[in-house]
Protein backbone atom coordinates (compact mmCIF):
# COMPACT_ATOMS: atom_id res chain seq x y z
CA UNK A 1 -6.53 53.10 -16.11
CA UNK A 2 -7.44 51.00 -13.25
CA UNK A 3 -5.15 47.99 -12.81
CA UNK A 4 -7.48 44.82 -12.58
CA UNK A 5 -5.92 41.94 -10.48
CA UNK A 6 -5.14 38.63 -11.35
CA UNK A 7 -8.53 36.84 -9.52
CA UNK A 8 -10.91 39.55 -11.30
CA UNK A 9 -9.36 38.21 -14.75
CA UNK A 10 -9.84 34.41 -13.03
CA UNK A 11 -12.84 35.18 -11.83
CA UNK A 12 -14.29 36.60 -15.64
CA UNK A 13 -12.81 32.84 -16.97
CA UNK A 14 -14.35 30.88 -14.53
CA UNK A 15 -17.90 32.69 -14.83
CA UNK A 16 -17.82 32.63 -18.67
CA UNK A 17 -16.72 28.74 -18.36
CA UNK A 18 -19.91 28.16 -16.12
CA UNK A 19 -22.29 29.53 -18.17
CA UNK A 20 -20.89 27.39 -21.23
CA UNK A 21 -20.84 23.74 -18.98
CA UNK A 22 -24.63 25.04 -17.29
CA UNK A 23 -26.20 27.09 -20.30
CA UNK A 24 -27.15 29.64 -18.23
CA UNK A 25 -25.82 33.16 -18.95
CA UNK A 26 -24.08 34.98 -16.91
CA UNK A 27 -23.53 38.68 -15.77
CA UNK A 28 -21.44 40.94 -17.84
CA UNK A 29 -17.84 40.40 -16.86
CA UNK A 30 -16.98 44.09 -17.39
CA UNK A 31 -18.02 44.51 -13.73
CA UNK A 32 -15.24 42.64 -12.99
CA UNK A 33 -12.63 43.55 -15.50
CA UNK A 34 -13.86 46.79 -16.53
CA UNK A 35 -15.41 48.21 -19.68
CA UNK A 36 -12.27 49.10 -21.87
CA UNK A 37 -9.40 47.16 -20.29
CA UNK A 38 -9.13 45.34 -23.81
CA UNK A 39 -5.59 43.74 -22.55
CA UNK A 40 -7.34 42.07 -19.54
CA UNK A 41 -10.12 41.08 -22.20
CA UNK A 42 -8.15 39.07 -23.86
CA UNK A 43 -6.49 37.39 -20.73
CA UNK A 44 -9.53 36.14 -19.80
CA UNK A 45 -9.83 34.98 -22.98
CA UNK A 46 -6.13 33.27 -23.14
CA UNK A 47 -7.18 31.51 -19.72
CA UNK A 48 -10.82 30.28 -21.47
CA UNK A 49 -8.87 28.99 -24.46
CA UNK A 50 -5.71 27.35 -22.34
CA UNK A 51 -8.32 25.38 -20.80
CA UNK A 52 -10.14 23.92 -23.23
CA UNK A 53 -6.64 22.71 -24.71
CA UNK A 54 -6.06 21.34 -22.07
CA UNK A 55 -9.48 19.09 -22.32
CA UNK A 56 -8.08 17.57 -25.40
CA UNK A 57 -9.48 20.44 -27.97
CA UNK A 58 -7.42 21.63 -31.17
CA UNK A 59 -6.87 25.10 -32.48
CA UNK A 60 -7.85 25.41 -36.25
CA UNK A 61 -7.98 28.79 -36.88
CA UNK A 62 -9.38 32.89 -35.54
CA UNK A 63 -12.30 34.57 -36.47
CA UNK A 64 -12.09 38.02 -36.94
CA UNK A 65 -14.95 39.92 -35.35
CA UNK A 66 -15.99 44.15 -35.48
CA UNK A 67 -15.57 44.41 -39.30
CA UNK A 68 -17.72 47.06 -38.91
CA UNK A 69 -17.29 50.45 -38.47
CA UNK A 70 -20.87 51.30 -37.46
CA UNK A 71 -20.23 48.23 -34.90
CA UNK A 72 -16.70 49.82 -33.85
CA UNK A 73 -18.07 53.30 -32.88
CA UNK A 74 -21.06 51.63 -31.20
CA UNK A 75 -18.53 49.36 -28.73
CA UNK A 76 -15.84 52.56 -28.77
CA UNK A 77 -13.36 51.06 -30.70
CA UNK A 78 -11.14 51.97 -33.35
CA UNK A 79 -10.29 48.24 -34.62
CA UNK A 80 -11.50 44.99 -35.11
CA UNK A 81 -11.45 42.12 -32.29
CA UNK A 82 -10.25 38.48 -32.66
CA UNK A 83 -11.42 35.11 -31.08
CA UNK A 84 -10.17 31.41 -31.60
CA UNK A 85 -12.27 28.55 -33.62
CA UNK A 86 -11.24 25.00 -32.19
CA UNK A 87 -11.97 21.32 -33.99
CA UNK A 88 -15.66 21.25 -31.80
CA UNK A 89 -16.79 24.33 -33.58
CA UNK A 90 -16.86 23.48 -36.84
CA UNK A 91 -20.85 21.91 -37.94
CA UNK A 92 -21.29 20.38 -41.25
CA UNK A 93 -22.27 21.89 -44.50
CA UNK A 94 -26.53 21.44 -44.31
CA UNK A 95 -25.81 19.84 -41.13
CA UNK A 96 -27.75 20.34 -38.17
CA UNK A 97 -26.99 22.09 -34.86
CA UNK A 98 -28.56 21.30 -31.79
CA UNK A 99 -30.44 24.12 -30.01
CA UNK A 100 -28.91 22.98 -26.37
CA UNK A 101 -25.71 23.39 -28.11
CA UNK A 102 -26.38 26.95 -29.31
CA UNK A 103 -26.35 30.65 -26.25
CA UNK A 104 -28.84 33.32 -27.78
CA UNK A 105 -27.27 32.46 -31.51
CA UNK A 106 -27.48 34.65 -34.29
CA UNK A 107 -25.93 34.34 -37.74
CA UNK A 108 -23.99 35.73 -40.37
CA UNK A 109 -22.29 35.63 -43.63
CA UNK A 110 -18.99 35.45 -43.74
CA UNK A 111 -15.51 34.63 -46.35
CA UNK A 112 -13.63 32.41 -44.78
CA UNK A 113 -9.84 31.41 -45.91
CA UNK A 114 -7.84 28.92 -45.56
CA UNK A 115 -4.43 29.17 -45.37
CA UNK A 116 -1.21 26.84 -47.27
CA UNK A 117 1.67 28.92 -45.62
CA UNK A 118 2.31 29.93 -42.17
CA UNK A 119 2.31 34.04 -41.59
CA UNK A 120 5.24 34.33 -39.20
CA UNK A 121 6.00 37.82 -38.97
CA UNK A 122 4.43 41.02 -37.72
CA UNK A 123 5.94 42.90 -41.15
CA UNK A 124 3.58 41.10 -42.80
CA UNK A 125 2.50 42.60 -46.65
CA UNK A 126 -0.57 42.45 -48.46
CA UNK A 127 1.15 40.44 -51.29
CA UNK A 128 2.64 37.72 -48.77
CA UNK A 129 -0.58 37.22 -47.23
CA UNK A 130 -2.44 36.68 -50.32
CA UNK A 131 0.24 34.55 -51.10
CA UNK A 132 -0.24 32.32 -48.07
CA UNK A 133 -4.33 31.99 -49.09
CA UNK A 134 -4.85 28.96 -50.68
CA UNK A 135 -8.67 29.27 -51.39
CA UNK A 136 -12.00 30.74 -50.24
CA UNK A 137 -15.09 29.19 -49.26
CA UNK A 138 -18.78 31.06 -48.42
CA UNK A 139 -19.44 30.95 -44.36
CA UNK A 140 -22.22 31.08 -41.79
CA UNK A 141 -20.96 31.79 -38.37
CA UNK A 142 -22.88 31.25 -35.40
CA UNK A 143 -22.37 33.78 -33.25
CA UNK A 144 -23.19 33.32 -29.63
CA UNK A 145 -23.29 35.44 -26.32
CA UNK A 146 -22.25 33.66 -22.60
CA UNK A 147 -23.21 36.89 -21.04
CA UNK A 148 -27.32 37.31 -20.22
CA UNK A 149 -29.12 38.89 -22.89
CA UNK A 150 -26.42 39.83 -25.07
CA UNK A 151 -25.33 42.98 -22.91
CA UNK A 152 -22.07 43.42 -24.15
CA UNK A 153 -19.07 45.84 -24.26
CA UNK A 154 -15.87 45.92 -25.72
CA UNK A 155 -13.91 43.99 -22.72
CA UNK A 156 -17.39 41.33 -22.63
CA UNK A 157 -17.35 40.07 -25.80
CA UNK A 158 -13.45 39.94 -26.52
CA UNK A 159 -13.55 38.18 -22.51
CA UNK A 160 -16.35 35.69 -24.31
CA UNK A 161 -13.96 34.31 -27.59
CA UNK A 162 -15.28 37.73 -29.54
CA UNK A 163 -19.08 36.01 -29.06
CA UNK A 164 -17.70 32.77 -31.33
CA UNK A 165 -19.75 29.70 -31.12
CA UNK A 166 -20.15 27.94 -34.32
CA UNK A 167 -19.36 28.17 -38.23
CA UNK A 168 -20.05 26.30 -41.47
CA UNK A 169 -17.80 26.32 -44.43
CA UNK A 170 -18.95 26.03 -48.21
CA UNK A 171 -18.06 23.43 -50.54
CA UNK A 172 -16.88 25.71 -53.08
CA UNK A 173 -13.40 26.30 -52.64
CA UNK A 174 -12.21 29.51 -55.60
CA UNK A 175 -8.52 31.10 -55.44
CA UNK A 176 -8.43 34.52 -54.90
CA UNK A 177 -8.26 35.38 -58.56
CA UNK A 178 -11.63 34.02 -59.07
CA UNK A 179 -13.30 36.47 -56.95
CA UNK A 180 -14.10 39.83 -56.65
CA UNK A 181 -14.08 39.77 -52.86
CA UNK A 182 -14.53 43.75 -52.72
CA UNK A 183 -17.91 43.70 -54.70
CA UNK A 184 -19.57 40.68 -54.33
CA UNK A 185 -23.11 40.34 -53.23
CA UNK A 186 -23.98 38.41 -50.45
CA UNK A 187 -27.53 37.54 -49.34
CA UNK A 188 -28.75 35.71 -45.55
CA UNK A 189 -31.79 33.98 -45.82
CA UNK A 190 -33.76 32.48 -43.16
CA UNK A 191 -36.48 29.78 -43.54
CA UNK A 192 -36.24 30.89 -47.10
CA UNK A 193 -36.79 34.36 -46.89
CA UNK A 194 -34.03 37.21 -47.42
CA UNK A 195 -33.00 38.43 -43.59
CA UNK A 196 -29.03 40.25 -44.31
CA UNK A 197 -27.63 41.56 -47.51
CA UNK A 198 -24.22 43.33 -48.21
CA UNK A 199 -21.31 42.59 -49.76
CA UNK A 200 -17.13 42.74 -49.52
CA UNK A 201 -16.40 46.00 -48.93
CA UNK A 202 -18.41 45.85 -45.35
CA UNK A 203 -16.07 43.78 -44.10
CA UNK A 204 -13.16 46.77 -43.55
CA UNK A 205 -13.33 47.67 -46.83
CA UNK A 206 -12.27 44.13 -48.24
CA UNK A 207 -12.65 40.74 -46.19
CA UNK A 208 -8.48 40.67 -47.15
CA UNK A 209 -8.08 43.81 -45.11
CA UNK A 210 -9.20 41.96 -42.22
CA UNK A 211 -7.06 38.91 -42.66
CA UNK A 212 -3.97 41.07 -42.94
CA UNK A 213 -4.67 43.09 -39.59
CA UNK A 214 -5.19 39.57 -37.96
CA UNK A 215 -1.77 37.96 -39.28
CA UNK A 216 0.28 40.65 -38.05
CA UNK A 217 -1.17 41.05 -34.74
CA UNK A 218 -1.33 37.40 -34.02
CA UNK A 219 2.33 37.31 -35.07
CA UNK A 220 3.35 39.83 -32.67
CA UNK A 221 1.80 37.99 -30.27
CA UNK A 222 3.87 35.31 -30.95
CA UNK A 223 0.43 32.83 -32.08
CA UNK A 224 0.76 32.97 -35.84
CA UNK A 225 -1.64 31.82 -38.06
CA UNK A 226 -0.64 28.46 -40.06
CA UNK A 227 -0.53 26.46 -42.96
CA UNK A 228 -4.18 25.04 -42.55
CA UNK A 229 -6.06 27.49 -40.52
CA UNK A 230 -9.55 28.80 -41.23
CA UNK A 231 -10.06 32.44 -40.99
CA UNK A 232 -13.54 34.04 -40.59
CA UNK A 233 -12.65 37.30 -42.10
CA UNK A 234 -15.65 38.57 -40.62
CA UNK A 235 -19.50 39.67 -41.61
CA UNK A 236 -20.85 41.27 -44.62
CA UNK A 237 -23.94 42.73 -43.91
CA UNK A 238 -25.89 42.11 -40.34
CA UNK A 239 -26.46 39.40 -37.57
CA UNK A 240 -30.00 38.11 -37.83
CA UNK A 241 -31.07 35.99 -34.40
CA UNK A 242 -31.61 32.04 -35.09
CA UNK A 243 -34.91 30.40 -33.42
CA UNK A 244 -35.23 26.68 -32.67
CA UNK A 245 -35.65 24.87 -35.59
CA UNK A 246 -35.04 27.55 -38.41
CA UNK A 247 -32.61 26.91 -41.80
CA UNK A 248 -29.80 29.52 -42.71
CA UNK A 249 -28.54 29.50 -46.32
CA UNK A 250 -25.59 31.83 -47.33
CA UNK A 251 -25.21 32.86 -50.66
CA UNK A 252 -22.21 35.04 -51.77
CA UNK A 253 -21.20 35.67 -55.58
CA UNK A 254 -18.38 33.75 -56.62
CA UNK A 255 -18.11 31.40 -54.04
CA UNK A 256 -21.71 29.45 -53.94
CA UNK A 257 -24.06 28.91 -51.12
CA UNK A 258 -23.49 27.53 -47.60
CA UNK A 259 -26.61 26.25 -44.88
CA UNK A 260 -26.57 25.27 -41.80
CA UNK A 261 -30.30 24.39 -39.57
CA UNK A 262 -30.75 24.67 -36.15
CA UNK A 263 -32.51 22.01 -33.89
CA UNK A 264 -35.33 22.20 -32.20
CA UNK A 265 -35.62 23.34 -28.80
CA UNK A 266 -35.98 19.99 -26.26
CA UNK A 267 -38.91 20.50 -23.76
């Protein structure tokens, strides 16, 4: 594998940081960085992060992102991705989202968790991190591209924060035992009509899968998850492209409904 240098991984930060502060896309970043050098992809992404903590933003949890296997094969991977979700990400239940805000969004229905211990080690079990869940709530994140016309690969999107812009959590927390998180239903609509159905079991089988492939590989990266964070465990049925102006609602058995609407476009 080609070795990519320090100022191509630079380089890939400071372009994706420009299209965020301008709201222009840019280019794919794969031209600089190459298409499956996932271990540069994520130091772009390290630098992107480090930066914005350093303009005064917090870290409140990861989102987990290529739940999918049909999504996996299509990027030519054999395992999910992972992106960070800082304090200016979160948007209010039925709150609104400004459009200028918002880089070729689409949304999706997610579980999210939230955590009451911290997962320390990369030996992680199953048990201990159910253990460390303290409850579930329905989700809608807003996924979002900073590279033009969502013309991603593998190394683009995990460069871009794994395509993270926004998410909305429920206000209907349920413990674990409340929920079958393997079989239930989930329904997208859009402006009131049904756009994305699934259901657990898209998301790697079981949304918990997910969370437990995260926690260990965050711990060996020494950046374990703690006692507080949100984890998007990742979609249950498709993306479905937002528009200036329209409503999402979320509805997942078990665990309620979430919304979120989008604001219109300024001319």
């Amino acid at each position: 594998m080609q070795t990519i240098s320090p100022n191509a991984i630079k380089q890939a930060a400071k372009n994706i940081m420009a299209a965020t502060a301008t709201g222009k896309p840019c280019s794919p970043v794969r031209t600089l960085i190459g298409d499956n050098d996932i271990k540069s992809a994520y130091k772009v992404q390290h630098l992107i992060s480090q930066e914005r903590l350093s303009d005064g933003k917090s870290l409140v949890g990861r989102k987990i992102g290529l739940t999918s296997l049909a999504v996996q094969k299509q990027l030519g991977v054999d395992q999910p991705d992972y992106g960070m979700l800082f304090n200016d990400m979160e948007v209010m239940h039925d709150g609104e989202l400004e459009w200028k805000k918002c880089m070729q969004p689409k949304a999706e229905a997610e579980i999210a968790f939230v955590l009451k211990r911290d997962l320390n080690s990369e030996h992680l079990s199953m048990a201990q991190v159910m253990q460390a869940i303290d409850f579930a709530v329905p989700c809608i994140e807003i996924v979002g591209s900073r590279i033009s016309n969502w013309d991603i690969k593998i190394t683009d999107t995990i460069a871009d924060n794994a395509s993270a812009s926004h998410y909305v959590l429920g206000h209907y927390p349920r413990k674990l035992k409340d929920i079958d998180l393997i079989n239930c239903k989930m329904k997208l609509s859009c402006n009131g009509e049904v756009v994305s159905e699934g259901k657990g079991a898209a998301c790697m089988g079981s949304p918990l899968n997910a969370t437990w492939w995260l926690a260990r590989v965050m711990a060996q990266l020494g950046q374990p998850l703690r006692n507080g964070d949100v984890v998007l465990a990742g979609a249950l049925g498709p993306m479905y492209a937002a528009t200036p102006g329209s409503r999402f609602e979320a509805a997942i058995e078990g665990l309620g409904t979430v919304a979120v609407n989008f604001g219109k476009e300024e001319v």
